[in-house]
PDB file of N, CA and C in Angstrom:
ATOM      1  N   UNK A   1    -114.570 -54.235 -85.686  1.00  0.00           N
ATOM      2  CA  UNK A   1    -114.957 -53.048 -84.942  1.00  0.00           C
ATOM      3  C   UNK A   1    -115.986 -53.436 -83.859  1.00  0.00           C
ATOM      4  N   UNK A   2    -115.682 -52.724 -82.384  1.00  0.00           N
ATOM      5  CA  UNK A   2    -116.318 -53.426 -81.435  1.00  0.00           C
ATOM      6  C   UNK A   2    -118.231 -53.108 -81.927  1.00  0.00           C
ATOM      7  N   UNK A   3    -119.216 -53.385 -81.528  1.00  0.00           N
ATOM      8  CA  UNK A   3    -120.427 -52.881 -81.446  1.00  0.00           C
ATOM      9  C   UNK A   3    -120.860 -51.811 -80.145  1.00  0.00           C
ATOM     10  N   UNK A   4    -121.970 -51.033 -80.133  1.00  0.00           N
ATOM     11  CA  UNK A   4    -122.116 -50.221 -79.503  1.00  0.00           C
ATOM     12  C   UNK A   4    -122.546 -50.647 -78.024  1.00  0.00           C
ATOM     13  N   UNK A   5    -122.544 -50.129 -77.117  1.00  0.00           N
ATOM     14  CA  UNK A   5    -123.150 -50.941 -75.546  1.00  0.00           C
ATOM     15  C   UNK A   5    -124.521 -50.538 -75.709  1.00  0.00           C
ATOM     16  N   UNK A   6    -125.522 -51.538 -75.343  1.00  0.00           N
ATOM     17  CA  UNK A   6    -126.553 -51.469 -75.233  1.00  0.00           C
ATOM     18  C   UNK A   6    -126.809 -50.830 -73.862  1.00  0.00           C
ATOM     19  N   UNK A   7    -126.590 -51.112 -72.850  1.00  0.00           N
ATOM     20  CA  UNK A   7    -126.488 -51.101 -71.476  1.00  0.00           C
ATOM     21  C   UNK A   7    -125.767 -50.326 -70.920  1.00  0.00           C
ATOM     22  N   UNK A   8    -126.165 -49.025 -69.889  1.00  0.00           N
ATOM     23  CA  UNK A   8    -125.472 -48.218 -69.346  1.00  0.00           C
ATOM     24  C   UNK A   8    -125.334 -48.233 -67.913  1.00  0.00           C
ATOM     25  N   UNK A   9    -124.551 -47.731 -67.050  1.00  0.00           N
ATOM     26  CA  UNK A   9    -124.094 -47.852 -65.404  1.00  0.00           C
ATOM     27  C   UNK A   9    -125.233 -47.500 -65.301  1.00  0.00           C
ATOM     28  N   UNK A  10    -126.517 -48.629 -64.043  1.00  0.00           N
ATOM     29  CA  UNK A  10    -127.227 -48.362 -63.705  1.00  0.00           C
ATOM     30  C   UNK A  10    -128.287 -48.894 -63.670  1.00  0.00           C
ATOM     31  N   UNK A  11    -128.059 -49.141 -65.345  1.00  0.00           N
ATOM     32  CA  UNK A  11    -129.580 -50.069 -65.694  1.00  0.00           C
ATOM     33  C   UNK A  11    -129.966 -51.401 -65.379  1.00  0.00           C
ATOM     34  N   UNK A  12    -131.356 -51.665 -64.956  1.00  0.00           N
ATOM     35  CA  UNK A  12    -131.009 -53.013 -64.458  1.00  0.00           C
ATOM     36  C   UNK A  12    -131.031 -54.196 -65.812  1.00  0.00           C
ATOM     37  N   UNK A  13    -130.471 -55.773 -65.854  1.00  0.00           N
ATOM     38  CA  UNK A  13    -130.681 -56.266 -66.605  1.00  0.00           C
ATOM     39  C   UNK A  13    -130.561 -57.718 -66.251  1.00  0.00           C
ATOM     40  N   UNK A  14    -131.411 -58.527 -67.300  1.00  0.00           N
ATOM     41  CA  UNK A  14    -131.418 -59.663 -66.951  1.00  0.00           C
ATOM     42  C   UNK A  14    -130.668 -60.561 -67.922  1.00  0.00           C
ATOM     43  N   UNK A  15    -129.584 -61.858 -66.985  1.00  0.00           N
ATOM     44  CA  UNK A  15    -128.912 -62.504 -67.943  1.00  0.00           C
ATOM     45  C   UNK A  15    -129.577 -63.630 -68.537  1.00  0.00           C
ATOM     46  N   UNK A  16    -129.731 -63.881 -69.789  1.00  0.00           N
ATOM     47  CA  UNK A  16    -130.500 -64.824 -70.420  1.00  0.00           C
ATOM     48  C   UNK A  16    -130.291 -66.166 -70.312  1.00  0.00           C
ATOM     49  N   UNK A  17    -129.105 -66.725 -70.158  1.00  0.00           N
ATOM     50  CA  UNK A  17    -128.769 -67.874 -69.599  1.00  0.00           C
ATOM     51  C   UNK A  17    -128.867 -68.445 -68.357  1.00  0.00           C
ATOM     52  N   UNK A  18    -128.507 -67.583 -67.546  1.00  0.00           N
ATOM     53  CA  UNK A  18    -128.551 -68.010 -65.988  1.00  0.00           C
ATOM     54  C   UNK A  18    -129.931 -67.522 -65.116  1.00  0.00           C
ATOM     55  N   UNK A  19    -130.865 -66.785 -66.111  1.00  0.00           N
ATOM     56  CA  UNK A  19    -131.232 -66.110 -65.498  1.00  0.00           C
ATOM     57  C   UNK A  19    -131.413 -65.655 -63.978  1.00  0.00           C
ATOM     58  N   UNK A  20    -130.575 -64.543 -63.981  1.00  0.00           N
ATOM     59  CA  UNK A  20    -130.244 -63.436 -62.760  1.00  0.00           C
ATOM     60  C   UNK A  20    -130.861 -62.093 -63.379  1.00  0.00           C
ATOM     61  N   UNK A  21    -131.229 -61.692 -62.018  1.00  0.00           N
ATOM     62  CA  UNK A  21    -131.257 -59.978 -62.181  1.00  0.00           C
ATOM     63  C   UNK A  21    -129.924 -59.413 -61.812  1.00  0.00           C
ATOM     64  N   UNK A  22    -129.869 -58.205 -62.401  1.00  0.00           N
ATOM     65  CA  UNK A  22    -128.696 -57.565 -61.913  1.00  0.00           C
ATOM     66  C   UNK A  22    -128.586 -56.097 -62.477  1.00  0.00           C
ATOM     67  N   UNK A  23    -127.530 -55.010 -61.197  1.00  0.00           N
ATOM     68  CA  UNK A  23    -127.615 -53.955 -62.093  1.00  0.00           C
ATOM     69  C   UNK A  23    -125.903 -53.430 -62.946  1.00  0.00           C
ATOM     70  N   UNK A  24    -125.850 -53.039 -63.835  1.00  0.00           N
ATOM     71  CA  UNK A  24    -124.426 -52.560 -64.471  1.00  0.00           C
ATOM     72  C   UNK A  24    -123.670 -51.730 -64.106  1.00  0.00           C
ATOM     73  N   UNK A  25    -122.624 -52.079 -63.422  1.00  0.00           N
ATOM     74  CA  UNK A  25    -121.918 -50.940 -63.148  1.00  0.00           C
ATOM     75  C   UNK A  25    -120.869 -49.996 -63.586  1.00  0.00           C
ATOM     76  N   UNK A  26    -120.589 -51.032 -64.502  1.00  0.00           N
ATOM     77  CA  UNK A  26    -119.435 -50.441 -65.673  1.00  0.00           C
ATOM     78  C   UNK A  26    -119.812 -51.303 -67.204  1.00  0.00           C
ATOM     79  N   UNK A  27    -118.755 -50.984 -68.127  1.00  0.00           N
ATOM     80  CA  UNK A  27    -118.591 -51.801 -68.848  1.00  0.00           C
ATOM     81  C   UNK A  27    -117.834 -51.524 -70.077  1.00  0.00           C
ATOM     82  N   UNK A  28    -117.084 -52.276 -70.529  1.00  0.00           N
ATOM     83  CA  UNK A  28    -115.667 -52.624 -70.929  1.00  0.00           C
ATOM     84  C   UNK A  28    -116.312 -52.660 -73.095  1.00  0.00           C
ATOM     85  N   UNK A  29    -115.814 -51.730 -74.058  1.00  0.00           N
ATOM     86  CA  UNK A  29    -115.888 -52.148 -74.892  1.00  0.00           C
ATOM     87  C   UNK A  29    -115.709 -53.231 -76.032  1.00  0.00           C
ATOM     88  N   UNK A  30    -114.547 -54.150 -75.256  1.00  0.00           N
ATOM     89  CA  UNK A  30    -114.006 -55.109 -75.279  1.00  0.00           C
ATOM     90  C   UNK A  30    -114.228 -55.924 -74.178  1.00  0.00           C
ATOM     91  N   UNK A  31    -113.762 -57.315 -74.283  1.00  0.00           N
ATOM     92  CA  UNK A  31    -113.965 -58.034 -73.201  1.00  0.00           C
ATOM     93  C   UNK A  31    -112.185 -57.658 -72.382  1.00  0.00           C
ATOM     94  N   UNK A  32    -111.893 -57.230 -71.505  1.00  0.00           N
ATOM     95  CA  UNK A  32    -110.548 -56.874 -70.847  1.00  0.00           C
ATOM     96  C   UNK A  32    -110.100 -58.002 -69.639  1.00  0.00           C
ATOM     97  N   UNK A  33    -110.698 -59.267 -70.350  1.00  0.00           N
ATOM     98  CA  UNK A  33    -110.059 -60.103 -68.970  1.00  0.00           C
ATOM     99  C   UNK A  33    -109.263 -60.779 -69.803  1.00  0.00           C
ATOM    100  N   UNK A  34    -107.837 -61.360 -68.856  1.00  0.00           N
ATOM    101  CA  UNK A  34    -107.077 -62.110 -69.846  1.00  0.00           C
ATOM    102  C   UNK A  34    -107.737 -63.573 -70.486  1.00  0.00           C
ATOM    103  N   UNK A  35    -106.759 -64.182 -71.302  1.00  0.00           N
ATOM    104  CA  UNK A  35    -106.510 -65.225 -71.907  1.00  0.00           C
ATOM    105  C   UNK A  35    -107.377 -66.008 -71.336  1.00  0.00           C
ATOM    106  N   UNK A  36    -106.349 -66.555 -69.964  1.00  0.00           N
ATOM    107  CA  UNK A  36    -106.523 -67.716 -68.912  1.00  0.00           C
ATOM    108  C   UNK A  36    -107.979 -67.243 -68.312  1.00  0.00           C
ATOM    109  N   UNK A  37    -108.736 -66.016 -68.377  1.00  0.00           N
ATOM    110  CA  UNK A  37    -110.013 -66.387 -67.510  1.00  0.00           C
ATOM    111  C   UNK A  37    -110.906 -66.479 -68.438  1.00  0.00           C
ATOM    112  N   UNK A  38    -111.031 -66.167 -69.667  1.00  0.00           N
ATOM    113  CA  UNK A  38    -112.074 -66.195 -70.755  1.00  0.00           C
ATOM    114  C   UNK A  38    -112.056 -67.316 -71.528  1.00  0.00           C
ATOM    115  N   UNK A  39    -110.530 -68.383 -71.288  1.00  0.00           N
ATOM    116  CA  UNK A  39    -110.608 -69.828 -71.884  1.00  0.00           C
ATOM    117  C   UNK A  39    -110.680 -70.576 -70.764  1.00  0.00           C
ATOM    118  N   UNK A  40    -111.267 -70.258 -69.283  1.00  0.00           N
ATOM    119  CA  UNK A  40    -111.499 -71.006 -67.914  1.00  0.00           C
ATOM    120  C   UNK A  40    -112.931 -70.803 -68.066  1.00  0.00           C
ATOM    121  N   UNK A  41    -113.362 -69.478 -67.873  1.00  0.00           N
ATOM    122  CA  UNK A  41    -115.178 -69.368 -68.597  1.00  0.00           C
ATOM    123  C   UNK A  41    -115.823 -69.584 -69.723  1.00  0.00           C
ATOM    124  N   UNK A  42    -115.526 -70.453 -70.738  1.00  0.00           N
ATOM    125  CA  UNK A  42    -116.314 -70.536 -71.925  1.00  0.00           C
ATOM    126  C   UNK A  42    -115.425 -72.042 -72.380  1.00  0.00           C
ATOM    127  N   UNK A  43    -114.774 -72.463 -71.556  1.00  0.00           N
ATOM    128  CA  UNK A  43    -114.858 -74.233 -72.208  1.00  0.00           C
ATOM    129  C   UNK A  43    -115.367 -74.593 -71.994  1.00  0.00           C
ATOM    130  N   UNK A  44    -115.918 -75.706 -73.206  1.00  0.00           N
ATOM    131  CA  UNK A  44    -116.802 -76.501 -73.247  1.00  0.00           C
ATOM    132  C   UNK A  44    -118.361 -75.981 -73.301  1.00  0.00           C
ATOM    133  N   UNK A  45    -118.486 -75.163 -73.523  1.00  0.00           N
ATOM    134  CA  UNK A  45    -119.150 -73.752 -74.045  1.00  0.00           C
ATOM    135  C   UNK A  45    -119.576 -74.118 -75.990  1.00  0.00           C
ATOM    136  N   UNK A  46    -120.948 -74.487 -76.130  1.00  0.00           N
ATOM    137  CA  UNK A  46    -120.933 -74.815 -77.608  1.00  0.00           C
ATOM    138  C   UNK A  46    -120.887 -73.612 -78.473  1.00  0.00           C
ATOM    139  N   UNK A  47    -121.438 -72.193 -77.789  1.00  0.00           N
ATOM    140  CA  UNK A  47    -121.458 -70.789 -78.371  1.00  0.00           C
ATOM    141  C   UNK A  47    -120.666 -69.916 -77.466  1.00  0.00           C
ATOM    142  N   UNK A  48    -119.597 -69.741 -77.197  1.00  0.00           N
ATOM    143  CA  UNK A  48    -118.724 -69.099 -76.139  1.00  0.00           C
ATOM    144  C   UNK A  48    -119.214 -67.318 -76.912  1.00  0.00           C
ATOM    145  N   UNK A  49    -119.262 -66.425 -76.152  1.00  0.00           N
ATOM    146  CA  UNK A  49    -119.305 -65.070 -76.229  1.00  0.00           C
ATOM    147  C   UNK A  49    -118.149 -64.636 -76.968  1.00  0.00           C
ATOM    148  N   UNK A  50    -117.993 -63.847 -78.257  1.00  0.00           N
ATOM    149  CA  UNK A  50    -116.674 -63.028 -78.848  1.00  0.00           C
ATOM    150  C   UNK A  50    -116.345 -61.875 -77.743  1.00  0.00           C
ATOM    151  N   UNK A  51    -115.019 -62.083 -77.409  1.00  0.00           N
ATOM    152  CA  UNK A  51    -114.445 -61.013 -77.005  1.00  0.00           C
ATOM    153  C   UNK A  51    -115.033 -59.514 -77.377  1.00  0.00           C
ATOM    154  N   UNK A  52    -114.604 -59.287 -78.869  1.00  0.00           N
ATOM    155  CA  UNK A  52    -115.260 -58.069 -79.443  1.00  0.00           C
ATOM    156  C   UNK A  52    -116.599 -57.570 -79.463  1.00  0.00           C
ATOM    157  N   UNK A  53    -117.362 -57.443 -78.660  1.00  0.00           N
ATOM    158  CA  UNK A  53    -118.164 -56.727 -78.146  1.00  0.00           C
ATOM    159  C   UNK A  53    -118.676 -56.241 -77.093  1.00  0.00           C
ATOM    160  N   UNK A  54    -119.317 -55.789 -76.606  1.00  0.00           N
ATOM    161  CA  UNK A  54    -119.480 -54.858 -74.826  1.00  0.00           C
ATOM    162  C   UNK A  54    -119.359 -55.529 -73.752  1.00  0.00           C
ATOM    163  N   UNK A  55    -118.700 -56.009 -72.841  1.00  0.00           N
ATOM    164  CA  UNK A  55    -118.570 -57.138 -71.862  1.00  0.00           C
ATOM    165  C   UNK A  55    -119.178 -55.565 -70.404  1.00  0.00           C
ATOM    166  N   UNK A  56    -120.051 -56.243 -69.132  1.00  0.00           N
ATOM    167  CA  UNK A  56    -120.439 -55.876 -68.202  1.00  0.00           C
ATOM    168  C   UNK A  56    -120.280 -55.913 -67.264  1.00  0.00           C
ATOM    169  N   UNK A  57    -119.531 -54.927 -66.246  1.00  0.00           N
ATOM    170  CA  UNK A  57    -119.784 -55.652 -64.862  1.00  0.00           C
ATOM    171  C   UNK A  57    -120.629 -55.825 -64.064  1.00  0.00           C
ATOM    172  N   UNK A  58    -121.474 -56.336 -63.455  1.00  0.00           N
ATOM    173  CA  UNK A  58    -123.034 -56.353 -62.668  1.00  0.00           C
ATOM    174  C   UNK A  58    -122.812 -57.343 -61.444  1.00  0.00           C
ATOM    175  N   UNK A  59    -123.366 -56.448 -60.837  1.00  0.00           N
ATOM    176  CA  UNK A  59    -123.748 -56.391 -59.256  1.00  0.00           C
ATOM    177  C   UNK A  59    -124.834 -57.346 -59.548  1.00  0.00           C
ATOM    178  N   UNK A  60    -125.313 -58.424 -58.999  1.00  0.00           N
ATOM    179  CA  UNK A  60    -126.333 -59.774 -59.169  1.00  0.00           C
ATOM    180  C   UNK A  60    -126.616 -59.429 -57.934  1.00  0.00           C
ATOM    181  N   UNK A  61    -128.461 -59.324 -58.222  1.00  0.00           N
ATOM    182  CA  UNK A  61    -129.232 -59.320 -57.044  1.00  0.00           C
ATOM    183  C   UNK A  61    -129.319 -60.267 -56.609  1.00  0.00           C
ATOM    184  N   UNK A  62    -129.750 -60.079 -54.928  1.00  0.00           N
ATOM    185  CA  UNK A  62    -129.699 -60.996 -53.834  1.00  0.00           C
ATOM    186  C   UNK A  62    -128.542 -61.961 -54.012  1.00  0.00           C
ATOM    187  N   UNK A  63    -127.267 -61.708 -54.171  1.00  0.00           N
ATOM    188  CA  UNK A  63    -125.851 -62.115 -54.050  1.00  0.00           C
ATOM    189  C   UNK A  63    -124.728 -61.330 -53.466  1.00  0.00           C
ATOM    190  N   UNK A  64    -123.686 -61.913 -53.127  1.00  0.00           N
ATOM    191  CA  UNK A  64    -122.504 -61.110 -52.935  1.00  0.00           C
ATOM    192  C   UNK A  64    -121.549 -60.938 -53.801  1.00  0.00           C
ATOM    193  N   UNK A  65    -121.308 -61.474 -55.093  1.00  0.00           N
ATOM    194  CA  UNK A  65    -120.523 -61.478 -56.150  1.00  0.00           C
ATOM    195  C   UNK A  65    -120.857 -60.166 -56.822  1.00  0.00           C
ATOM    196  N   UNK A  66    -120.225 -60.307 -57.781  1.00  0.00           N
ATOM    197  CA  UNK A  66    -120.173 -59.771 -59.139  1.00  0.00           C
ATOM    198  C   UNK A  66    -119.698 -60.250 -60.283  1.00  0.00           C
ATOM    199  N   UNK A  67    -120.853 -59.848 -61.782  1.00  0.00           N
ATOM    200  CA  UNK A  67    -120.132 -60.976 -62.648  1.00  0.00           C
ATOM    201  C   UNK A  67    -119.460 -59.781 -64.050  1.00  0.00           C
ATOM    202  N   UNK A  68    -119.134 -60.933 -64.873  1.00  0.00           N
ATOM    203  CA  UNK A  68    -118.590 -60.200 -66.240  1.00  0.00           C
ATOM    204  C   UNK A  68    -119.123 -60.421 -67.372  1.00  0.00           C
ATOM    205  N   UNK A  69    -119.842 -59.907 -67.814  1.00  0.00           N
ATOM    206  CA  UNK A  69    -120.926 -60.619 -69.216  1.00  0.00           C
ATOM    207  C   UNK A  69    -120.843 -60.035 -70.151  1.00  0.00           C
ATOM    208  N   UNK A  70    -121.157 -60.798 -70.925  1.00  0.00           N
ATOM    209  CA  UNK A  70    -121.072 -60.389 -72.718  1.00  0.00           C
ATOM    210  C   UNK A  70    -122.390 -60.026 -72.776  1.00  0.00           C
ATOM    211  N   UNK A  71    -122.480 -58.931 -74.039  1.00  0.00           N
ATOM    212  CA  UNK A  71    -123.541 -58.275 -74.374  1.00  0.00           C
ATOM    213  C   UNK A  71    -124.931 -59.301 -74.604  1.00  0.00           C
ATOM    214  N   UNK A  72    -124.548 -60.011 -75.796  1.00  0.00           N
ATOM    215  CA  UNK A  72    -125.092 -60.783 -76.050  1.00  0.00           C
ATOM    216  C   UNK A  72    -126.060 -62.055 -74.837  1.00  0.00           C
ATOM    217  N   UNK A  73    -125.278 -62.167 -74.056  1.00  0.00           N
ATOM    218  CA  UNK A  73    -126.398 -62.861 -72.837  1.00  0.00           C
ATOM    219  C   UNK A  73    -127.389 -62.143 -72.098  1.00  0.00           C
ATOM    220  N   UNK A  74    -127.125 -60.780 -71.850  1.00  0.00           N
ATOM    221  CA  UNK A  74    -128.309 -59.680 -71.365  1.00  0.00           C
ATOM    222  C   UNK A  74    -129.115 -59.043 -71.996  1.00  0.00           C
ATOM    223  N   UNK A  75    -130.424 -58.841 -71.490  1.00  0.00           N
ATOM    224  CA  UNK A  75    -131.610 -58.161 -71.696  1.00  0.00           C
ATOM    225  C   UNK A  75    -132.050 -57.284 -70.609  1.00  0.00           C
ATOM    226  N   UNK A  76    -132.466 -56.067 -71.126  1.00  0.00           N
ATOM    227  CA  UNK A  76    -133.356 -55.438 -69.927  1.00  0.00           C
ATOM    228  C   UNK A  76    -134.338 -55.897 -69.256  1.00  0.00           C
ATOM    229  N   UNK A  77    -134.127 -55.615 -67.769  1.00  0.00           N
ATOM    230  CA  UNK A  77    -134.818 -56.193 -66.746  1.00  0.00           C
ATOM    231  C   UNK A  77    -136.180 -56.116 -66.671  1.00  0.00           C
ATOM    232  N   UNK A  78    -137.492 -56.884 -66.827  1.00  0.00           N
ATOM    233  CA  UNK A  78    -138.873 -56.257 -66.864  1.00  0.00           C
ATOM    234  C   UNK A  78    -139.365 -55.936 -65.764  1.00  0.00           C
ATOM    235  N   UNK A  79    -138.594 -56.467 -64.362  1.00  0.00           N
ATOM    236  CA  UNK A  79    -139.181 -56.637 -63.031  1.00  0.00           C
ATOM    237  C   UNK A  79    -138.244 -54.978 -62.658  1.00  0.00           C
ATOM    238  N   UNK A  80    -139.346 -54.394 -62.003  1.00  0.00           N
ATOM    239  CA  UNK A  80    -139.034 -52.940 -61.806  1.00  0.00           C
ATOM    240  C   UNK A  80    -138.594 -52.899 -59.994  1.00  0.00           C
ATOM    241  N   UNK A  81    -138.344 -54.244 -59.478  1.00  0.00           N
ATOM    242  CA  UNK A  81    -138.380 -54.194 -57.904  1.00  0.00           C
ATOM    243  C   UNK A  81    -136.546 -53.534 -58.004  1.00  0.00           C
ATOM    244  N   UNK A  82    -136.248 -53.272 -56.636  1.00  0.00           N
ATOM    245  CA  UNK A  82    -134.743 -52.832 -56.723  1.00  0.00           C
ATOM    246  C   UNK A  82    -133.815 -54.302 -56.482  1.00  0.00           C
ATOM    247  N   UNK A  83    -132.736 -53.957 -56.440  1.00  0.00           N
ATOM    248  CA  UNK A  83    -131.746 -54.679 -56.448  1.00  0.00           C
ATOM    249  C   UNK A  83    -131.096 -54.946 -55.443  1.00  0.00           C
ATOM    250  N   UNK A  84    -131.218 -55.781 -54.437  1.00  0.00           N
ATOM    251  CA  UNK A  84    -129.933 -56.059 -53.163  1.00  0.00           C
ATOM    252  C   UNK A  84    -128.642 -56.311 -53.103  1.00  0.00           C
ATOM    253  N   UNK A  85    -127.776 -56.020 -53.272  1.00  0.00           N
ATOM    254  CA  UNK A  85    -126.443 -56.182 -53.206  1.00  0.00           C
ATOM    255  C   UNK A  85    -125.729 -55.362 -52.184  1.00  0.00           C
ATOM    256  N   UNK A  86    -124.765 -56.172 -51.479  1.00  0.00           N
ATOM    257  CA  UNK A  86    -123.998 -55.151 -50.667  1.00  0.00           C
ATOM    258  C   UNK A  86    -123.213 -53.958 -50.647  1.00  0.00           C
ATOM    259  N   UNK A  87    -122.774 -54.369 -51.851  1.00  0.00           N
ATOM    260  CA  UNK A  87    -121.937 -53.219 -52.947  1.00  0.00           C
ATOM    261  C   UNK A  87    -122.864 -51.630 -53.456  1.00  0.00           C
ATOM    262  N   UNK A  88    -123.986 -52.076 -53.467  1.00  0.00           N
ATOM    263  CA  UNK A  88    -125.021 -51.529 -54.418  1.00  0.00           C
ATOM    264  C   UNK A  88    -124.901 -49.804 -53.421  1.00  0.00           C
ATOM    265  N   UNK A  89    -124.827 -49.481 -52.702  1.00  0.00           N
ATOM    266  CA  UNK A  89    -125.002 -48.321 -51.935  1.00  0.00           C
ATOM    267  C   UNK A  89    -123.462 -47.738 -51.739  1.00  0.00           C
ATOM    268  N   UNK A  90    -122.928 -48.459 -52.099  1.00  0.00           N
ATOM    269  CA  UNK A  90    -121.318 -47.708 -52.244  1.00  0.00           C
ATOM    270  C   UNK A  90    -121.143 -47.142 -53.660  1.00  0.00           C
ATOM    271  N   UNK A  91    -122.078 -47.590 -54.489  1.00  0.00           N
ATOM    272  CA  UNK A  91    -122.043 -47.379 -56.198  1.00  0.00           C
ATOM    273  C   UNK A  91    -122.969 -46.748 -56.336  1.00  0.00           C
ATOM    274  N   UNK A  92    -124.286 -46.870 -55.928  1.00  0.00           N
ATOM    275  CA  UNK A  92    -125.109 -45.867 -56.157  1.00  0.00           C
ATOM    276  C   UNK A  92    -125.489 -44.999 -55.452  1.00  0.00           C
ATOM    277  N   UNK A  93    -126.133 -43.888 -55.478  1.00  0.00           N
ATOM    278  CA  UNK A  93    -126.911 -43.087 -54.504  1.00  0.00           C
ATOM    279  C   UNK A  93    -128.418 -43.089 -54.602  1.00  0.00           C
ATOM    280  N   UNK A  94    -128.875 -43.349 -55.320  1.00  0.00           N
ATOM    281  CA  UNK A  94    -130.175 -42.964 -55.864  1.00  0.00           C
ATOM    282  C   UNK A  94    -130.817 -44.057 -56.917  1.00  0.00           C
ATOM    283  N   UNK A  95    -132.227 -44.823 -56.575  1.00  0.00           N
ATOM    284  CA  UNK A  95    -133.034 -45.522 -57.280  1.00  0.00           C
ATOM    285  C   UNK A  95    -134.153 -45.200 -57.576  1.00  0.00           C
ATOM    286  N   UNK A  96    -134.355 -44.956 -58.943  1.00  0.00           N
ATOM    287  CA  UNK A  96    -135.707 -44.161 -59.165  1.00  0.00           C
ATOM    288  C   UNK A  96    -136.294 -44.423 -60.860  1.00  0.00           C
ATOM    289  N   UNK A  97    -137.395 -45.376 -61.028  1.00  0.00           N
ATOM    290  CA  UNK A  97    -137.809 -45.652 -62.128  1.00  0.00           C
ATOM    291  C   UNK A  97    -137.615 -46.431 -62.516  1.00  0.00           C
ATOM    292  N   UNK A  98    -136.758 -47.284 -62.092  1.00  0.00           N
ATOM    293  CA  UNK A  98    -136.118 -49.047 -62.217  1.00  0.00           C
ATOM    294  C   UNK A  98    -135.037 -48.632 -62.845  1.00  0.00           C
ATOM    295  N   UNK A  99    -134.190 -47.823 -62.441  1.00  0.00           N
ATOM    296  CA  UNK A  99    -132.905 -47.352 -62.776  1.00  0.00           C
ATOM    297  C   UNK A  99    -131.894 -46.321 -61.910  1.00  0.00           C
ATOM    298  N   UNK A 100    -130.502 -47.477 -61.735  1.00  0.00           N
ATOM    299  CA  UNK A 100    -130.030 -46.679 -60.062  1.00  0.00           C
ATOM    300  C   UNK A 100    -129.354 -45.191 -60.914  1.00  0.00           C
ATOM    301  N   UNK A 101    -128.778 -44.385 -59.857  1.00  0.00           N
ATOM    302  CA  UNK A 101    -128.005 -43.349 -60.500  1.00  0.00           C
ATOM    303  C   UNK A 101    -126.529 -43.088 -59.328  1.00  0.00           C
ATOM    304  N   UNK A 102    -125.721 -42.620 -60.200  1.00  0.00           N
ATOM    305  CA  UNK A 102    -124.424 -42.458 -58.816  1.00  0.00           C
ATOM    306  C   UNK A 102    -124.524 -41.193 -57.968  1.00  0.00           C
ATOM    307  N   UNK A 103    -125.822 -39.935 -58.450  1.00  0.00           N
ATOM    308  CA  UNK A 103    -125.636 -39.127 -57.458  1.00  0.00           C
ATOM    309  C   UNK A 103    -126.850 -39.085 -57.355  1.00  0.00           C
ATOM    310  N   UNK A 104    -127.190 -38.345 -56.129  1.00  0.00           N
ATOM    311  CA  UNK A 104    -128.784 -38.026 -55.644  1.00  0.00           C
ATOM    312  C   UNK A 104    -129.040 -36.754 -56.010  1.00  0.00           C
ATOM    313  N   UNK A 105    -130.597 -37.611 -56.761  1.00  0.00           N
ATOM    314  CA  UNK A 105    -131.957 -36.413 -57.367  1.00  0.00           C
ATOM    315  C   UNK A 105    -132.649 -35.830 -56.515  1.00  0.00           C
ATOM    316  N   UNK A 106    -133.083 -34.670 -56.437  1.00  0.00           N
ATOM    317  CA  UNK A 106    -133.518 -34.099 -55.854  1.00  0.00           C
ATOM    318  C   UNK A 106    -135.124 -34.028 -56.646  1.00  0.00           C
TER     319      UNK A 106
END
């Protein structure tokens, strides 16, 4: 049975391995990428991430990508600055409290 998402669209978080900031924009209760990209990302990998639990998509500050992460490598972000991404204003509307939102607060 999958585990619960820690992490919701919005929040920012930091990946523990690579460390990056970044904010979430979705995320998948399962990991939903095939076969061939989850045995291309985790060979040779001594603790590869289980499929079965919350995988993320995140917008990585000061980048142009986007990545796919397992629960287990992220933590909430302590640095309260915002997030640059190019993407980031097509997804969000609104940053307020160290947490984006998709519509604007008034």
């Amino acid at each position: 049975m999958p585990q619960s998402p820690l992490f919701r669209s919005g929040q920012t978080v930091h990946h523990k391995l690579y460390d990056y900031r970044g904010v979430v924009v979705r995320f998948d209760l399962t990991c939903q990428a095939d076969d061939a990209w989850y045995d291309y990302q985790t060979q040779g990998k001594d603790s590869a991430p289980t499929k079965d639990q919350p995988w993320y998509h995140v917008l990585v500050d000061k980048a142009e990508h986007t990545t796919y992460v397992a629960q287990q490598n992220l933590e909430p972000s302590d640095d309260p600055s915002p997030i640059t991404h190019p993407q980031l204003d097509a997804t969000f509307a609104t940053y307020l409290k160290g947490r984006y939102y998709r519509e604007h607060l008034n």
